[in-house]
C-alpha atoms as a PDB file:
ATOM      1  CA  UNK A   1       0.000   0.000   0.000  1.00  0.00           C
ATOM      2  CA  UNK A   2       2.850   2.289   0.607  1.00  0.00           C
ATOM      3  CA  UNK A   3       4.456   1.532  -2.468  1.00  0.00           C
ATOM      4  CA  UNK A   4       1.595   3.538  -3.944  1.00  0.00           C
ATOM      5  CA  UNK A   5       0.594   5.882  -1.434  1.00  0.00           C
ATOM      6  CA  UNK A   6       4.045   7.537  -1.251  1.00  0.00           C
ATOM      7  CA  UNK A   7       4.622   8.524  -4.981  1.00  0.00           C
ATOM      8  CA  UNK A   8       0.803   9.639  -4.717  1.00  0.00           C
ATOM      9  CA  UNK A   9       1.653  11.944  -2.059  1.00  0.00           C
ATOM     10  CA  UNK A  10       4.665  13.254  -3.844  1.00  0.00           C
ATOM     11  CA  UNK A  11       2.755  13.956  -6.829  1.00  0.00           C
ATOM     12  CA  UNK A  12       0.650  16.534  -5.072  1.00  0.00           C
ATOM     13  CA  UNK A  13       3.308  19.567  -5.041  1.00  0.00           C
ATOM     14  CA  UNK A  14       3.275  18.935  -8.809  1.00  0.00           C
ATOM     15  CA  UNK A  15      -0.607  18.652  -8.976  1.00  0.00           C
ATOM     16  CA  UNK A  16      -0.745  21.857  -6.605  1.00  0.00           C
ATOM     17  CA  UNK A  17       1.598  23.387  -9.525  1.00  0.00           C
ATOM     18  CA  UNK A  18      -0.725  22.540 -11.894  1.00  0.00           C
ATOM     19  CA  UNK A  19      -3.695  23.635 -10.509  1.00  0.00           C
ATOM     20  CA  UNK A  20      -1.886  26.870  -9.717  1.00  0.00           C
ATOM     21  CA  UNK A  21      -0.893  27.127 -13.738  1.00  0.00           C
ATOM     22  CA  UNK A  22      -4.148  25.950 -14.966  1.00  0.00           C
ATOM     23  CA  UNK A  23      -6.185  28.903 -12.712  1.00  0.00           C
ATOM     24  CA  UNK A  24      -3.963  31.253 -14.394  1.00  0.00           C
ATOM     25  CA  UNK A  25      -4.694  30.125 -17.906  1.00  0.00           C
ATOM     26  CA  UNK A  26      -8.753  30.396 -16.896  1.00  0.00           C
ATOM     27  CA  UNK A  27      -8.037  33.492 -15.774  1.00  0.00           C
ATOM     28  CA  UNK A  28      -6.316  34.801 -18.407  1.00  0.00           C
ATOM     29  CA  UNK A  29      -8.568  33.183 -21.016  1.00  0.00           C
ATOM     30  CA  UNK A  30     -11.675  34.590 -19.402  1.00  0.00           C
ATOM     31  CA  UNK A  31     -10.218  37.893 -18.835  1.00  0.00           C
ATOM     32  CA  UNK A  32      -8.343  38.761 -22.189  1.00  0.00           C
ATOM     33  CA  UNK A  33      -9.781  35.843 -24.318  1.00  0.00           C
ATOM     34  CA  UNK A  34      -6.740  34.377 -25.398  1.00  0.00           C
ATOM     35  CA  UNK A  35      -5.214  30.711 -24.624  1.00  0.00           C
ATOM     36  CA  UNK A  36      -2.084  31.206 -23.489  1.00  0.00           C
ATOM     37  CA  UNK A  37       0.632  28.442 -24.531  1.00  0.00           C
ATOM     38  CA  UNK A  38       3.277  30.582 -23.157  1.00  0.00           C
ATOM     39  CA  UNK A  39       2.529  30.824 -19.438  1.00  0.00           C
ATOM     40  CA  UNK A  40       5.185  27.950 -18.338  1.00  0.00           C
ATOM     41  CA  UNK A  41       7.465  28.983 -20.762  1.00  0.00           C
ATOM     42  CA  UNK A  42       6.838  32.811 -19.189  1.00  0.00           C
ATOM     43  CA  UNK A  43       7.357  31.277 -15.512  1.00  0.00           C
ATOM     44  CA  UNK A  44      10.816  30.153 -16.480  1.00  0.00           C
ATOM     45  CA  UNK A  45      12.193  33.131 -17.714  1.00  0.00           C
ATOM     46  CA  UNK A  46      11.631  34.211 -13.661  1.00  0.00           C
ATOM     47  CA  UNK A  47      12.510  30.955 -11.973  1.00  0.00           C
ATOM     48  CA  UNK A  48      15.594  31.040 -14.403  1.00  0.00           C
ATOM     49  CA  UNK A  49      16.278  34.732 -13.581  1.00  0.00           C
ATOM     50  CA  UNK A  50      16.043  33.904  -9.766  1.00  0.00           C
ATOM     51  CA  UNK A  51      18.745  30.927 -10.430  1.00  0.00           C
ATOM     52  CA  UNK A  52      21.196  32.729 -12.044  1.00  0.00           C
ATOM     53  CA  UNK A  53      21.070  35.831  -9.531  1.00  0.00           C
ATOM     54  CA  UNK A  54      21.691  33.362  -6.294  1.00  0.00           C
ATOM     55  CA  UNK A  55      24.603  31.598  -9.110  1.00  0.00           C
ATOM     56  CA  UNK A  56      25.740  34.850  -8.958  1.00  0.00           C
ATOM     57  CA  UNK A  57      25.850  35.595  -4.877  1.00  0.00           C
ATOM     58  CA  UNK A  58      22.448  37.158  -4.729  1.00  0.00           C
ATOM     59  CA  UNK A  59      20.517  36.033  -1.399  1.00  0.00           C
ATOM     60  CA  UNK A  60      17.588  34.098  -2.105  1.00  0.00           C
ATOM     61  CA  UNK A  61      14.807  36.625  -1.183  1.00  0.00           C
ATOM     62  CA  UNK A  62      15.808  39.468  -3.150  1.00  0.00           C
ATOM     63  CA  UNK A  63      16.496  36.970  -6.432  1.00  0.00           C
ATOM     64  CA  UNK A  64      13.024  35.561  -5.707  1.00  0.00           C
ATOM     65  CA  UNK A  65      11.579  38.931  -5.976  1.00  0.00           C
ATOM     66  CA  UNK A  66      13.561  39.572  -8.650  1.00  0.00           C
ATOM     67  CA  UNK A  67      12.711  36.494 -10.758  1.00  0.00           C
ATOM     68  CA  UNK A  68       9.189  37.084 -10.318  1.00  0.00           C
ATOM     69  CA  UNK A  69       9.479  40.580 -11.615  1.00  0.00           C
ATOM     70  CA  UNK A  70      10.911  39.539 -14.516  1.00  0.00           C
ATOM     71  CA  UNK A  71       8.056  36.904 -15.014  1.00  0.00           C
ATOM     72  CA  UNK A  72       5.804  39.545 -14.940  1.00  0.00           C
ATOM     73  CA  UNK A  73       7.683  41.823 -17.278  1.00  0.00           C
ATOM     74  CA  UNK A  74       8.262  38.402 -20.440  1.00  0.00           C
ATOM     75  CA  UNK A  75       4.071  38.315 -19.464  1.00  0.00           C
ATOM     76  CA  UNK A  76       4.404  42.153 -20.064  1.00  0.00           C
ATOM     77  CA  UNK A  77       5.828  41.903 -23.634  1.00  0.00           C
ATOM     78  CA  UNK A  78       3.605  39.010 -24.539  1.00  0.00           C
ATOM     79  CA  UNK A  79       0.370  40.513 -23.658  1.00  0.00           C
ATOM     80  CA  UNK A  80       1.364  43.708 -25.287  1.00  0.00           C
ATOM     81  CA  UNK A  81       1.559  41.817 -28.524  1.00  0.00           C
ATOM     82  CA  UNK A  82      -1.545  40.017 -28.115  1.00  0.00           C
ATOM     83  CA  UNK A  83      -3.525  43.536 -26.877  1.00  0.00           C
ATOM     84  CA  UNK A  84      -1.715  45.502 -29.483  1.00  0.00           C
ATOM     85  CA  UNK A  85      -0.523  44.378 -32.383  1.00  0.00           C
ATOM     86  CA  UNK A  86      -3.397  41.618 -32.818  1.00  0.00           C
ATOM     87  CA  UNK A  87      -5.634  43.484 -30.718  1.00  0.00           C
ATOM     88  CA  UNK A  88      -8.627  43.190 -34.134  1.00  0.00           C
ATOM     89  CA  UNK A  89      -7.935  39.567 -34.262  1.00  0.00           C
ATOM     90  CA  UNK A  90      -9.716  36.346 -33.296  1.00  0.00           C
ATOM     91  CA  UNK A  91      -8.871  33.942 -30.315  1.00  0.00           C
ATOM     92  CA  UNK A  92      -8.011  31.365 -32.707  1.00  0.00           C
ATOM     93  CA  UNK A  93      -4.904  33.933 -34.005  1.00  0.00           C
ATOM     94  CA  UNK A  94      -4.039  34.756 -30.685  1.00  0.00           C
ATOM     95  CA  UNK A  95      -3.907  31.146 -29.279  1.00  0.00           C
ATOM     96  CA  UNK A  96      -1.848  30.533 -32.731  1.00  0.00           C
ATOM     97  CA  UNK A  97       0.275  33.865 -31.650  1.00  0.00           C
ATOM     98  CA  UNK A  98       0.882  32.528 -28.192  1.00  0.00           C
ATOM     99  CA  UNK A  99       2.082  29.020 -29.772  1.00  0.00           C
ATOM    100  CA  UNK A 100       4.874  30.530 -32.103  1.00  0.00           C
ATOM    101  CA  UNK A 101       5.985  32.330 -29.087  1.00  0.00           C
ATOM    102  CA  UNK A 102       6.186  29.629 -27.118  1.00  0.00           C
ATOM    103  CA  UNK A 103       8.492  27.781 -29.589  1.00  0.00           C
ATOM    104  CA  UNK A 104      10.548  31.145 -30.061  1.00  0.00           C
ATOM    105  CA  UNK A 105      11.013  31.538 -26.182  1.00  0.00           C
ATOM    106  CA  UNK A 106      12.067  27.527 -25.488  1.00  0.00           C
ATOM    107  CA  UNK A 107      14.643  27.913 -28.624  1.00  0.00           C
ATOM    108  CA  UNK A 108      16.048  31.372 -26.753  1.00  0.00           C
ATOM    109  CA  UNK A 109      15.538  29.910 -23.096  1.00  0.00           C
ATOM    110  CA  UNK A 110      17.242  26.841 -23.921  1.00  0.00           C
ATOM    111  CA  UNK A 111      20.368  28.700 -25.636  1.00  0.00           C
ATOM    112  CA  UNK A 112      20.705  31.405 -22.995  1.00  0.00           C
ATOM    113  CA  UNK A 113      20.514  28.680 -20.095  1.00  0.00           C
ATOM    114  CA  UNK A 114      23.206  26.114 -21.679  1.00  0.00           C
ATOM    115  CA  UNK A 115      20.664  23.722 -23.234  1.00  0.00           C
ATOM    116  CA  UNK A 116      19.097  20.944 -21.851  1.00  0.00           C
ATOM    117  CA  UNK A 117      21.487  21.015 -18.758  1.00  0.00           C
ATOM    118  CA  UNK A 118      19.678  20.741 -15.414  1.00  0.00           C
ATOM    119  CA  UNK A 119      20.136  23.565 -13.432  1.00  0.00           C
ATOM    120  CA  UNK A 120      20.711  23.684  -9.723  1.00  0.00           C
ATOM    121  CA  UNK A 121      17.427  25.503  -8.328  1.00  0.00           C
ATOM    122  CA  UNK A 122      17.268  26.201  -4.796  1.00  0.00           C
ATOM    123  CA  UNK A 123      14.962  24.825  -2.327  1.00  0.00           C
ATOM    124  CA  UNK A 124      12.319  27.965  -1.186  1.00  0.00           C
ATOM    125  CA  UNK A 125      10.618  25.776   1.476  1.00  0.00           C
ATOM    126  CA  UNK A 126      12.529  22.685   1.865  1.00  0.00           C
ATOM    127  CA  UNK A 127      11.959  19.719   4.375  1.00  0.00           C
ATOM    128  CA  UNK A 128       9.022  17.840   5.386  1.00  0.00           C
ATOM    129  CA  UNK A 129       6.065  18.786   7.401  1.00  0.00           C
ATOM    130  CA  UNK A 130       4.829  15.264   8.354  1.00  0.00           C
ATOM    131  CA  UNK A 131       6.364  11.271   8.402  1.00  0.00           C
ATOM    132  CA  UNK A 132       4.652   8.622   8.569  1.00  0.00           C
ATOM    133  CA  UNK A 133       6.138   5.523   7.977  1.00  0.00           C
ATOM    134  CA  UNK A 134       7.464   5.941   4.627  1.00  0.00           C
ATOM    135  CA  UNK A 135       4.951   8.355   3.688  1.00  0.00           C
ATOM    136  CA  UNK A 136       5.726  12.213   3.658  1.00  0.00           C
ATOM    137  CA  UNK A 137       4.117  15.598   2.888  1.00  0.00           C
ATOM    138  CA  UNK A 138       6.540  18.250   2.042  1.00  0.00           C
ATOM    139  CA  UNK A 139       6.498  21.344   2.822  1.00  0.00           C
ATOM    140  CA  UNK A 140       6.655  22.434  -0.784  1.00  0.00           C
ATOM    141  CA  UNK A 141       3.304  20.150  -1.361  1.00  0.00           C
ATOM    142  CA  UNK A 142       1.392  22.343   1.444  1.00  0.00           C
ATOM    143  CA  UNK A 143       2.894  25.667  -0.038  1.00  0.00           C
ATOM    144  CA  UNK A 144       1.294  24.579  -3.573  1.00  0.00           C
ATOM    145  CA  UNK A 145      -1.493  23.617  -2.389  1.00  0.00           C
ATOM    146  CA  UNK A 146      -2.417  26.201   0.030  1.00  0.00           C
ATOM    147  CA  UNK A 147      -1.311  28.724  -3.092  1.00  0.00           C
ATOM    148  CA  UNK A 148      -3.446  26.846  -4.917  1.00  0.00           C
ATOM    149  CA  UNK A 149      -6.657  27.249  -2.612  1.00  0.00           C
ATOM    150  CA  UNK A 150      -5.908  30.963  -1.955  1.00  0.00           C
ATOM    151  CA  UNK A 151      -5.633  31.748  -5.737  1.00  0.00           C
ATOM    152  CA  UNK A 152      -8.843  30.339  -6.975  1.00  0.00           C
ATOM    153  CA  UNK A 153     -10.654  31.780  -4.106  1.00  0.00           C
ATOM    154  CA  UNK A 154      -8.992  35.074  -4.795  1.00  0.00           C
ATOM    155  CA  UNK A 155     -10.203  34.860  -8.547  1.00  0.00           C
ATOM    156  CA  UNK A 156     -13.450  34.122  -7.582  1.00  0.00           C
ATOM    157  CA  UNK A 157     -14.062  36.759  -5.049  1.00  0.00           C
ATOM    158  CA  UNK A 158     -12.117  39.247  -7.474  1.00  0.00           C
ATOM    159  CA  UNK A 159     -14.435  38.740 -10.326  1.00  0.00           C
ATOM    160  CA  UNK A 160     -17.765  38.346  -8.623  1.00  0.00           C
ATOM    161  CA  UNK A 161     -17.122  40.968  -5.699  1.00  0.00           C
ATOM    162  CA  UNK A 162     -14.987  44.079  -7.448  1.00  0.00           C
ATOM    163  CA  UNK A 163     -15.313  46.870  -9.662  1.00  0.00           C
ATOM    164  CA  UNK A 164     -11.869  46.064 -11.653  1.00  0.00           C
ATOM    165  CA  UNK A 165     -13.047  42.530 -11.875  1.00  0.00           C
ATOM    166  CA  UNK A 166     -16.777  43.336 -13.325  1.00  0.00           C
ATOM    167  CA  UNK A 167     -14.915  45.971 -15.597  1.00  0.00           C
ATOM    168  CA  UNK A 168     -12.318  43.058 -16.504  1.00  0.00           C
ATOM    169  CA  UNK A 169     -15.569  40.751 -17.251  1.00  0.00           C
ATOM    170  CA  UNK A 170     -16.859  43.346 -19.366  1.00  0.00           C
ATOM    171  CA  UNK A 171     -13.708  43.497 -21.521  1.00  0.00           C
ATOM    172  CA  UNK A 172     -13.655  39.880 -22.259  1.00  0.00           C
ATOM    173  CA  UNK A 173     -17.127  39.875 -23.036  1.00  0.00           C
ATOM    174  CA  UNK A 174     -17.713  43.033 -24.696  1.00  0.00           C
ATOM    175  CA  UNK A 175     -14.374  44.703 -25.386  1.00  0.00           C
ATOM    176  CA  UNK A 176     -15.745  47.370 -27.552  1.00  0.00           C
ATOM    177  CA  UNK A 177     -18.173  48.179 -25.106  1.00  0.00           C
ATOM    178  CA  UNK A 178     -16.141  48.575 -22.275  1.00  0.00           C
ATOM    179  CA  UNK A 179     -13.573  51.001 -24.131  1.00  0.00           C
ATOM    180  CA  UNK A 180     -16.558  52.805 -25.014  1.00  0.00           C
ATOM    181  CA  UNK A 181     -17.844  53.516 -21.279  1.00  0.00           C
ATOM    182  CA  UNK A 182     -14.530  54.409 -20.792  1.00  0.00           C
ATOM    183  CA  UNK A 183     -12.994  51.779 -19.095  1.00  0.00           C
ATOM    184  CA  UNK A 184      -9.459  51.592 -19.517  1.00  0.00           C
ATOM    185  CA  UNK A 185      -9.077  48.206 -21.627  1.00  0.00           C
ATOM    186  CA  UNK A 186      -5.506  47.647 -22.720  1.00  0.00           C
ATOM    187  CA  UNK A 187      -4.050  48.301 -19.264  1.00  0.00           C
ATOM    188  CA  UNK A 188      -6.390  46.206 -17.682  1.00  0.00           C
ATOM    189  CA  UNK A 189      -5.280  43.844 -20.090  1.00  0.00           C
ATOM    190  CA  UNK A 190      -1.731  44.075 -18.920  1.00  0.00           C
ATOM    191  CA  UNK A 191      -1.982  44.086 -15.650  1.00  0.00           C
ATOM    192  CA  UNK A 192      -4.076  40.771 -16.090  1.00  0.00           C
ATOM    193  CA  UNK A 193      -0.819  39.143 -18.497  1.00  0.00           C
ATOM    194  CA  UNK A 194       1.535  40.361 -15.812  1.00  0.00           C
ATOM    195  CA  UNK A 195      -0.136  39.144 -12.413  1.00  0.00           C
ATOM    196  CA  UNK A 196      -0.200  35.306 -14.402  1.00  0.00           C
ATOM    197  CA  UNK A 197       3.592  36.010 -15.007  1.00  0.00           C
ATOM    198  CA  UNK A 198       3.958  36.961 -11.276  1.00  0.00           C
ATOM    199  CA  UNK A 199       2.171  34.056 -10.259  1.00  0.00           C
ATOM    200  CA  UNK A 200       3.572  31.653 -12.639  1.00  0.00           C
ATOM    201  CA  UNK A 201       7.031  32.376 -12.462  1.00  0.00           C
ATOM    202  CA  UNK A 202       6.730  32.066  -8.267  1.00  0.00           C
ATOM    203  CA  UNK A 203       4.978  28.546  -8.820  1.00  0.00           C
ATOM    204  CA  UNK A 204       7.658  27.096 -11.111  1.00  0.00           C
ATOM    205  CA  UNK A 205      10.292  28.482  -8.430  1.00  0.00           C
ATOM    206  CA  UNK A 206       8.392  26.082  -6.277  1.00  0.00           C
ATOM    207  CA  UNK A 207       8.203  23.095  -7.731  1.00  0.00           C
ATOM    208  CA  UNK A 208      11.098  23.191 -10.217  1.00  0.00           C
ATOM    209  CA  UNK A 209      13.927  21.376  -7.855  1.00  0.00           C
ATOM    210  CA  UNK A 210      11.216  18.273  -8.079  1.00  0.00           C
ATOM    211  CA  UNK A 211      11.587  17.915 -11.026  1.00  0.00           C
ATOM    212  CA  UNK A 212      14.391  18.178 -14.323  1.00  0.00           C
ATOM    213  CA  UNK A 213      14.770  21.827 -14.000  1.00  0.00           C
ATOM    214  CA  UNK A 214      15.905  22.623 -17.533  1.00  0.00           C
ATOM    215  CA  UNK A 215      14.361  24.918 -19.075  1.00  0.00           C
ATOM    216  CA  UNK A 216      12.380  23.100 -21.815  1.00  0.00           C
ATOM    217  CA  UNK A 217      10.806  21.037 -19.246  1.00  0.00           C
ATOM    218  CA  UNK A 218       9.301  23.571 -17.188  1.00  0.00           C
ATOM    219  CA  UNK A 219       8.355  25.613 -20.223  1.00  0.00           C
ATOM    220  CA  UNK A 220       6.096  22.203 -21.184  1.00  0.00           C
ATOM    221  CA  UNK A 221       4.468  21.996 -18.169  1.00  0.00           C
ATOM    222  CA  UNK A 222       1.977  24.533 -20.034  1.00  0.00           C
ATOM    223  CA  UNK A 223       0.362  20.680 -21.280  1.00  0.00           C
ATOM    224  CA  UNK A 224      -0.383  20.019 -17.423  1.00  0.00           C
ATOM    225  CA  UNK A 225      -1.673  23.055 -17.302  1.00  0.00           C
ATOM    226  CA  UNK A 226      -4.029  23.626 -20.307  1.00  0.00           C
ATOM    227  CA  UNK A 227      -5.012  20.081 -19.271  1.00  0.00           C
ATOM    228  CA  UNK A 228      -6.282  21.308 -15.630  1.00  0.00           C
ATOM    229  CA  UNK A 229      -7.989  24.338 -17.209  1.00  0.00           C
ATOM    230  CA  UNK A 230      -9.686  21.903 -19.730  1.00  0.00           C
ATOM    231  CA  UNK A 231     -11.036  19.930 -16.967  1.00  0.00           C
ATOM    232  CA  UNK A 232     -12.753  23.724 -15.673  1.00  0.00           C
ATOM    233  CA  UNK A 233     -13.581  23.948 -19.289  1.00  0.00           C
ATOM    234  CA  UNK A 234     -11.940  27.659 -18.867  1.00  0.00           C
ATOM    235  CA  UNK A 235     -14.317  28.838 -16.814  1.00  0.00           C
ATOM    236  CA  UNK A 236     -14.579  27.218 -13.658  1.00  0.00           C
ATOM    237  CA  UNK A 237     -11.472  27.775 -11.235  1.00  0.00           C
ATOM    238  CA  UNK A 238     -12.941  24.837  -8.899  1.00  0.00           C
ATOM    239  CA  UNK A 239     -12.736  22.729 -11.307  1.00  0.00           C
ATOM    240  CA  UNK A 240      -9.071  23.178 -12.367  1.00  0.00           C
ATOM    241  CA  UNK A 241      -7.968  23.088  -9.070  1.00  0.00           C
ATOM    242  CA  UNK A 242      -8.970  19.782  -8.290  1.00  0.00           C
ATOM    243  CA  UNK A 243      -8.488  18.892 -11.871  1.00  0.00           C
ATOM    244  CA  UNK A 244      -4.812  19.577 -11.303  1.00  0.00           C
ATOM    245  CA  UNK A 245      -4.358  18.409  -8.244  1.00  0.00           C
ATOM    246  CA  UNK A 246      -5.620  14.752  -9.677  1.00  0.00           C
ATOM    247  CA  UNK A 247      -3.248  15.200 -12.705  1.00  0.00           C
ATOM    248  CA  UNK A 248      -0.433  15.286  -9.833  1.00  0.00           C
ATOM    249  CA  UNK A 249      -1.734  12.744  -8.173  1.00  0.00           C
ATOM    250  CA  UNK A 250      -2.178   9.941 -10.756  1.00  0.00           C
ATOM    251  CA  UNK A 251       1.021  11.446 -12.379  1.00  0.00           C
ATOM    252  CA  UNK A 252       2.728  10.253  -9.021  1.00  0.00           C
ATOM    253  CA  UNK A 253       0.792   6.790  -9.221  1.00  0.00           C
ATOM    254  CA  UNK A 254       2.143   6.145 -12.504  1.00  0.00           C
ATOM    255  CA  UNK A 255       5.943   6.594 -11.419  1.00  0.00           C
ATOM    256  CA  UNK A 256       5.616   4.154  -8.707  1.00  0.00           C
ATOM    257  CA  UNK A 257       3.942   1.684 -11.019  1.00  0.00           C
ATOM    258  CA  UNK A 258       7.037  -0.844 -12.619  1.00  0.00           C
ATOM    259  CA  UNK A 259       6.379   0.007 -16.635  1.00  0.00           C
ATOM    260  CA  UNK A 260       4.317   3.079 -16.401  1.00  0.00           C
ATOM    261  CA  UNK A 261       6.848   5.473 -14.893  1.00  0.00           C
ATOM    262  CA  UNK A 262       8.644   6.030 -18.120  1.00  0.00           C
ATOM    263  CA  UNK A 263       4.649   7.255 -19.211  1.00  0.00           C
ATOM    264  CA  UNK A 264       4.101   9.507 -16.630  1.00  0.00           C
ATOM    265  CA  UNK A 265       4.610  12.548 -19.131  1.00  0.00           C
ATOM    266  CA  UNK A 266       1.347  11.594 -20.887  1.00  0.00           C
ATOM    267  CA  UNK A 267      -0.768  11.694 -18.206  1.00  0.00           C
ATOM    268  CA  UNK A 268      -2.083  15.292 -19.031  1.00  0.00           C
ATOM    269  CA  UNK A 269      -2.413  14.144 -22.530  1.00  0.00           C
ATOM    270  CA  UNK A 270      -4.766  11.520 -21.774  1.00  0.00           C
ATOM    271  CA  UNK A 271      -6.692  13.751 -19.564  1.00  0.00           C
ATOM    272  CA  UNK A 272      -7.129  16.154 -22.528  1.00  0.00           C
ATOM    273  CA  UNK A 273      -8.287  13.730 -24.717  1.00  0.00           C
ATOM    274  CA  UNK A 274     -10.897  12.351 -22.257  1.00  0.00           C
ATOM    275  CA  UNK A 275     -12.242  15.703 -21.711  1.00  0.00           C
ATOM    276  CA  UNK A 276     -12.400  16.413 -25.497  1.00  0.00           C
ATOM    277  CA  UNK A 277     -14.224  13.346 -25.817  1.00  0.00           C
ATOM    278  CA  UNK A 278     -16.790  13.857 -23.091  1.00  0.00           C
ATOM    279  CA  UNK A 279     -17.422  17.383 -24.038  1.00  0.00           C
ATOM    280  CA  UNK A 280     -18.375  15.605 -27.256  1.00  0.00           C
ATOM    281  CA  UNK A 281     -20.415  13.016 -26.058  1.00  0.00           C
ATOM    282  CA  UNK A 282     -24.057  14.847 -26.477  1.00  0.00           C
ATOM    283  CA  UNK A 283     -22.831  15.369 -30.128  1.00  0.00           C
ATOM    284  CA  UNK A 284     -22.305  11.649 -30.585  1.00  0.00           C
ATOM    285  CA  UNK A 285     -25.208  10.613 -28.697  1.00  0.00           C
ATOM    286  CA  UNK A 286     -27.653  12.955 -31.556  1.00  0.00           C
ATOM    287  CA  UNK A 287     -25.520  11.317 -34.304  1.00  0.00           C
ATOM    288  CA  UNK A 288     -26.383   7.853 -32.857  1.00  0.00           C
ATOM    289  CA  UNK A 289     -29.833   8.355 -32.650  1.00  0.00           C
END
């Protein structure tokens, strides 16, 4: 039983991470109307910023702050393009927009950061918080988690309870409208892009030394991610919460399992096909009858 249960465990700071990235594609998406493919990719410019200041003799704090600064500032640049330049354009174009960017920033990330090389990222809350038996929850898995919670509750609230989140609404919704009853659109629009940065580039900070912390593997954890904001069919934060969380969790199943843990990677690609499919099912049902 342990055999499973601890990998399961372990597999929660990732799902927290997840959940974490997948809120900030909903809100983005439902804020701005665009799918973001770059918001890992975004994330590891900061963590990658951070790791290179504390390389450099920076204490950790400051480089933290730092790092997430500069998150916000790559989300900066991308949104401006998006609001901007292909401000008349569709959501198709912009997700399409987002995906060239994506490639563009791995191929630059990956030659600025010595290639596929692992870097050494620190530990921001190291150690474990309980033991038992072989079984134990990190620190970093609460920190997700909790992160987690507090984000999606925060979106929630922020949207439902404030003027700048009702104004927000009405930009996604009606962004022609909204500029029209003078609501100031295209900075809303960037503060949106850079508070994902922020938040992104603080999560992969997180969860990066559990993982292989080059940086073409944390810029793909955007498939974890779009795969928890499927599950919330970008719109419901609940819903990509726990949908990430589970992603974690059966991710961590599948490494313990002898034979599967080489597969782990395509958990989040199975989950994204099973959505597809079940968001399809009422389709096939009408063709069947």
């Amino acid at each position: 039983m342990n055999s499973l249960l601890t990998p399961a465990v372990a597999g929660l700071s990732a799902g927290g991470a997840y959940a974490i990235l997948g809120v900030c594609a909903i809100f983005t998406y439902r804020l701005v109307a665009v799918v973001n493919f770059t918001g890992a990719a975004i994330g590891g410019c900061g963590a990658f910023v951070m790791v290179v200041l504390t390389e450099h003799g920076m204490p950790l704090l400051p480089a933290v702050a730092i790092g997430v600064f500069a998150g916000a500032l790559a989300a900066l640049a991308v949104g401006f393009m998006t609001t901007i330049w292909f401000s008349g354009s569709s959501a198709s174009v912009k997700a399409a927009v987002t995906a060239a960017l994506l490639v563009g920033i791995i191929a630059m990330g990956l030659r600025l950061t010595g290639g596929q090389h692992p870097k050494h990222f620190p530990d921001l809350v190291g150690g474990a918080w309980l033991r038992v038996a072989d079984v134990q929850i990190t620190n970093a898995s609460l920190v997700t988690i909790a992160m987690a919670v507090v984000l999606t509750v925060a979106a929630e609230l922020f949207l439902a309870r404030t003027r700048t989140g009702l104004e927000l609404r009405a930009l996604s919704e009606r962004p022609m409208a909204a500029e029209l009853l003078g609501i100031r659109v295209r900075l809303l629009a960037l503060g949106v892009w850079a508070v994902a940065g922020a938040v992104t580039s603080f999560a992969l900070m997180l969860i990066a030394p559990l993982r292989s912390p080059d940086f073409a593997s944390l810029s793909l954890l955007v498939v974890p991610a779009l795969a928890a904001a499927l599950v919330g069919a970008f719109r419901s934060f609940r819903a990509a919460l726990a949908g990430g969380l589970l992603i974690g969790v059966v991710e961590g199943l599948a490494s313990g399992l002898v034979g599967l843990n080489q597969y782990r990677a395509a958990v989040p690609l199975l989950v994204i096909l099973l959505v597809l499919l079940w968001s399809q099912r009422g389709a096939r049902w009408d063709e069947a009858r």
